[in-house]
Protein backbone atom coordinates (compact mmCIF):
# COMPACT_ATOMS: atom_id res chain seq x y z
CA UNK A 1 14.54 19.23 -3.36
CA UNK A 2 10.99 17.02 -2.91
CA UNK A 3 11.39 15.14 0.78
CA UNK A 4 12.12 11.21 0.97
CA UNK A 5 8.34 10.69 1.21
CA UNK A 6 7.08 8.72 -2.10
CA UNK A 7 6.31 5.13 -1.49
CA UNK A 8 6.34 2.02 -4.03
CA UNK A 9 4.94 -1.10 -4.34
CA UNK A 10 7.40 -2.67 -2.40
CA UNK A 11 7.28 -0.68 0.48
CA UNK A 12 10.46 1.38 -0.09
CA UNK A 13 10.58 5.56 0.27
CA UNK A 14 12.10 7.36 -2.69
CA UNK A 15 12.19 11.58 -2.78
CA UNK A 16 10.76 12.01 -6.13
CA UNK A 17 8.62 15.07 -7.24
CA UNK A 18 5.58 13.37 -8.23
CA UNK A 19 2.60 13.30 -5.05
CA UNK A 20 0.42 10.87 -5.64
CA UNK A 21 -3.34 10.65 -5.26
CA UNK A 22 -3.30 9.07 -1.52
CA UNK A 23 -1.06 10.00 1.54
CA UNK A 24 -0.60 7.69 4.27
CA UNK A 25 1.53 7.50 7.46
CA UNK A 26 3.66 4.12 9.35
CA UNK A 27 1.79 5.18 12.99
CA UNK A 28 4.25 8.06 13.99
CA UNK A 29 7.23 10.18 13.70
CA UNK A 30 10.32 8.55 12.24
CA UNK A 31 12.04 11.70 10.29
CA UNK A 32 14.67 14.11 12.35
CA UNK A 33 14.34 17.33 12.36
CA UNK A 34 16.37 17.65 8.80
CA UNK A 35 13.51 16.21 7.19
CA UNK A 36 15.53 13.15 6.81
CA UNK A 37 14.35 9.89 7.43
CA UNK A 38 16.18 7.45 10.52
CA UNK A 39 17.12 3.92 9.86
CA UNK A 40 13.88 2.24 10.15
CA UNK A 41 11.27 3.75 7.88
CA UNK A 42 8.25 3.04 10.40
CA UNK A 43 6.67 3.66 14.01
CA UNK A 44 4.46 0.64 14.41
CA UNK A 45 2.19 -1.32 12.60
CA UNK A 46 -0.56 1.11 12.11
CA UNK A 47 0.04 1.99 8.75
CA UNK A 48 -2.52 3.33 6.89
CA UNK A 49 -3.80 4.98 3.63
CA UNK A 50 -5.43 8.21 4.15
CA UNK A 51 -6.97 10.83 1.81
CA UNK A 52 -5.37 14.22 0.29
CA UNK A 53 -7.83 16.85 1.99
CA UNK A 54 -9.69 15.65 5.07
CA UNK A 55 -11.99 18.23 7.00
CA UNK A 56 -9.69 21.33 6.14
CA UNK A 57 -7.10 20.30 7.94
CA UNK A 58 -3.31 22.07 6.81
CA UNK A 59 -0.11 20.15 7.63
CA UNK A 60 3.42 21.44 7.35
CA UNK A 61 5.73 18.02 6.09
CA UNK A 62 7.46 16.42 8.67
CA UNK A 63 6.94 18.67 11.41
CA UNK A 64 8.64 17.86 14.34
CA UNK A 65 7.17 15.40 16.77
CA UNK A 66 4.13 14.68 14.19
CA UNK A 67 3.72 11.49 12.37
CA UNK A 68 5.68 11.02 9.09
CA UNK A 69 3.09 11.59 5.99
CA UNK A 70 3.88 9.59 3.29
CA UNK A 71 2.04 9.30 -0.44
CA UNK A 72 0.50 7.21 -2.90
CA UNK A 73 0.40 6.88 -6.46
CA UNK A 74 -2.73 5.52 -5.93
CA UNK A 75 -4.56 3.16 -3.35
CA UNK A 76 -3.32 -0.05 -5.05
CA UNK A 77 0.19 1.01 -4.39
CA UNK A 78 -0.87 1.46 -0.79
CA UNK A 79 -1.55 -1.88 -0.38
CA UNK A 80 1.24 -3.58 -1.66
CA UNK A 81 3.38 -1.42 0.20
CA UNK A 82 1.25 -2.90 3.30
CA UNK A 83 -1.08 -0.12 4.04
CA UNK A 84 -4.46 -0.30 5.09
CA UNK A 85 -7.16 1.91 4.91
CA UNK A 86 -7.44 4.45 7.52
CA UNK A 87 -10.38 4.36 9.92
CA UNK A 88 -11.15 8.08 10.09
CA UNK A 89 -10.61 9.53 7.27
CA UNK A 90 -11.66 6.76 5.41
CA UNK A 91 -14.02 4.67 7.47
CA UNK A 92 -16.60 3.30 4.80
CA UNK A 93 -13.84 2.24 2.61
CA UNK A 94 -12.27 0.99 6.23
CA UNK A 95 -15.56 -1.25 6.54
CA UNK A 96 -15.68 -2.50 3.26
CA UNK A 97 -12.24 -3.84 3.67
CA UNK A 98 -13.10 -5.54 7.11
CA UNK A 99 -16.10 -6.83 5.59
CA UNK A 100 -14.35 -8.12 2.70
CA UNK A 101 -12.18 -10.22 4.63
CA UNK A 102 -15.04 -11.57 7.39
CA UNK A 103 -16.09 -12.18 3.81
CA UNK A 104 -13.31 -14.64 2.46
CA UNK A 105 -12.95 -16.41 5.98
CA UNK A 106 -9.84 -15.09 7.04
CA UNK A 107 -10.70 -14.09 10.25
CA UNK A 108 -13.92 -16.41 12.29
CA UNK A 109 -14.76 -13.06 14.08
CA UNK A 110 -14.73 -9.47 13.38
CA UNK A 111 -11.39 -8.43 13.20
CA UNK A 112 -10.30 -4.67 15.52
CA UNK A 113 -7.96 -2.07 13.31
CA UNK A 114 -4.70 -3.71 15.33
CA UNK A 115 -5.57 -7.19 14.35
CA UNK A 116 -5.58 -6.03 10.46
CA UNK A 117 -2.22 -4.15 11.03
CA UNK A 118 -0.45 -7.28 12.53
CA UNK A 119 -1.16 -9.22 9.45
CA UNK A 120 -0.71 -6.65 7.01
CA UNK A 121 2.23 -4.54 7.97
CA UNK A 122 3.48 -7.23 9.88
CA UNK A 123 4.39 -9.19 6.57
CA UNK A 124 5.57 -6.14 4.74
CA UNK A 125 8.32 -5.32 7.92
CA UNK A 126 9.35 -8.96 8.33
CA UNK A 127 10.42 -9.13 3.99
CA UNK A 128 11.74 -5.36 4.71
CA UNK A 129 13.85 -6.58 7.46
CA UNK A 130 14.24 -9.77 5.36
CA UNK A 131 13.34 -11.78 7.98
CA UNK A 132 11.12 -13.71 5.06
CA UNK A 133 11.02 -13.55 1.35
CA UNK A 134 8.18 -12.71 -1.29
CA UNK A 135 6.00 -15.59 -1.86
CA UNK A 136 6.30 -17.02 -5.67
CA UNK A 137 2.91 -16.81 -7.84
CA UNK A 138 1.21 -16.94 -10.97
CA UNK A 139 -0.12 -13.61 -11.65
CA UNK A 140 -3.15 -15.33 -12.92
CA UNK A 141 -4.53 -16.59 -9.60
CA UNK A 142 -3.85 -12.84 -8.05
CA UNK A 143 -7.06 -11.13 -7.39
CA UNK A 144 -7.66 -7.66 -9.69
CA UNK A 145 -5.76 -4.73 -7.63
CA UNK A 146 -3.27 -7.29 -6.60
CA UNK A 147 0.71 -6.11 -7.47
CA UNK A 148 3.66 -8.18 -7.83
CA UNK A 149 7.28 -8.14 -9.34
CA UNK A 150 9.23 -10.12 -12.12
CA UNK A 151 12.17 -8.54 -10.78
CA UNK A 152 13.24 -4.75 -10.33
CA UNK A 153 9.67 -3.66 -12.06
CA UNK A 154 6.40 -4.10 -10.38
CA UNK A 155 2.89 -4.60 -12.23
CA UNK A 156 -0.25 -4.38 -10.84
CA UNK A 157 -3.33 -7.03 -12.15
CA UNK A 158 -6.09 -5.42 -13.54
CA UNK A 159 -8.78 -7.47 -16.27
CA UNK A 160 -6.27 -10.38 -16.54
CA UNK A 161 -3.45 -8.48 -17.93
CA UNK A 162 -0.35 -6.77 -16.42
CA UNK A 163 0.03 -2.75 -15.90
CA UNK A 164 3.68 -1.93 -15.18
CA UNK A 165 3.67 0.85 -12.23
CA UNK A 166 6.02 3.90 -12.05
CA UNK A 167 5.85 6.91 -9.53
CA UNK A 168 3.68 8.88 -12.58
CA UNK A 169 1.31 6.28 -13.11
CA UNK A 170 1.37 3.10 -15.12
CA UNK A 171 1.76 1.41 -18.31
CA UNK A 172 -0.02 -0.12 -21.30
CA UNK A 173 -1.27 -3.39 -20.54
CA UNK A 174 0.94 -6.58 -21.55
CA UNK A 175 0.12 -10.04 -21.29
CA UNK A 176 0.64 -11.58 -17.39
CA UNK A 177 3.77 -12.93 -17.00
CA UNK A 178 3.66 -17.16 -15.98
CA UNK A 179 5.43 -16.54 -12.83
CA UNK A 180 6.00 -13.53 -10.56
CA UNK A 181 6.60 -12.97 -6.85
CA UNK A 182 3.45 -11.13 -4.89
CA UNK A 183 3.79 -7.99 -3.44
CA UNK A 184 0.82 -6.83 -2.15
CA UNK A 185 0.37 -8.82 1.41
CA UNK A 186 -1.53 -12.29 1.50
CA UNK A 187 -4.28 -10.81 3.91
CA UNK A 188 -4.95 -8.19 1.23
CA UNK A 189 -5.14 -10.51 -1.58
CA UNK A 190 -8.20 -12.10 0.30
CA UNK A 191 -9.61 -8.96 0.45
CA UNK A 192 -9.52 -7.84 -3.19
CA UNK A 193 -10.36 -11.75 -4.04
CA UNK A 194 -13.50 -10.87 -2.01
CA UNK A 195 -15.06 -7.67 -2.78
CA UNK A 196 -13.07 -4.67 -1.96
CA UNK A 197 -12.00 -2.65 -4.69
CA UNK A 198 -9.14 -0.27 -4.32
CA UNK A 199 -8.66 3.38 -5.56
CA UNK A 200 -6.76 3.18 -8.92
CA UNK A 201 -4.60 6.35 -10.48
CA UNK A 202 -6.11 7.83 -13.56
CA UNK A 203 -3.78 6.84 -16.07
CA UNK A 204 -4.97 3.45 -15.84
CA UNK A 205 -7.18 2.89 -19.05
CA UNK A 206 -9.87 0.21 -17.63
């Protein structure tokens, strides 16, 4: 049986069979030691997006007393799920995405890792905890790489038109929708609005 360790766009953790091109973790250990996962699907705020095969390095899933890994369909996914990328195993993208936001004006100085992970995870736990609710949109004024819903689905903007996602990949395109509610995090928005281009799965025909 595949482990509950497949994320989607909204930031929920399914055990499907598919991997995903990206892995990721939600800064530490939340599984037991049945390789189930507790109540509250996340350590801290540090959550990041990490690569497949990083310096050699061999994991066993969910270990005990190591951090939770998690995958991707692709980077895109990552984001609207609230992930960031990682600073080690992934430090150019890391700087493009800092950059990218010094970029749009978010932030007047240049922001540390924890300062992204506030704003970032931060809004994906409060509308997980629904504490606060997705923002209503027009898909049109969503950056490219952005994701959002029109209900149960989710669809991620690429060239002006609409690419539904599933854990395999996505879609044929379809015309945007007029109205929508946005899934990947405002803070990331400003970053694909200004430069930073995420990591897209293959079946994606550009």
């Amino acid at each position: 049986m595949p482990l509950q360790n497949r994320v989607d766009p909204f930031g929920l953790i399914h055990a499907v069979s598919d991997r995903g091109t990206m892995m990721g973790n939600r800064g530490g250990c939340f599984h037991t030691e049945e390789q189930t996962l507790r109540p509250t699907q996340w350590k801290t705020r540090q959550w990041i997006t990490c690569v497949l095969e990083f310096k050699g390095r061999q994991r066993k899933l969910m270990s005990p007393n190591t951090y939770t890994e998690l995958f991707f369909l692709d980077e895109a996914t990552s984001l609207a799920a609230g992930h960031r990328p990682c600073y080690e195993c992934r430090y150019p993208d890391a700087k493009r995405f800092k950059e990218a936001l010094i970029k749009s004006g978010v932030f007047h100085y240049r922001p540390k890792a924890s300062d992204l992970s506030d704003a970032i995870a931060g809004e994906i736990q409060s509308v997980l905890k629904q504490k606060s609710d997705r923002e209503p949109v027009s898909p049109a004024a969503l950056p490219d790489g952005a994701m959002f819903t029109t209900g149960s689905n989710a669809y991620l903007k690429w060239h002006e038109q609409a690419h539904q996602w599933s854990f395999s990949g996505y879609s044929e395109p379809k015309p945007l929708p007029t109205e929508a509610l946005r899934l990947t995090p405002h803070i990331t928005c400003e970053a694909l609005a200004h430069g930073y281009t995420p990591q897209l799965h293959p079946s994606l025909k550009s």
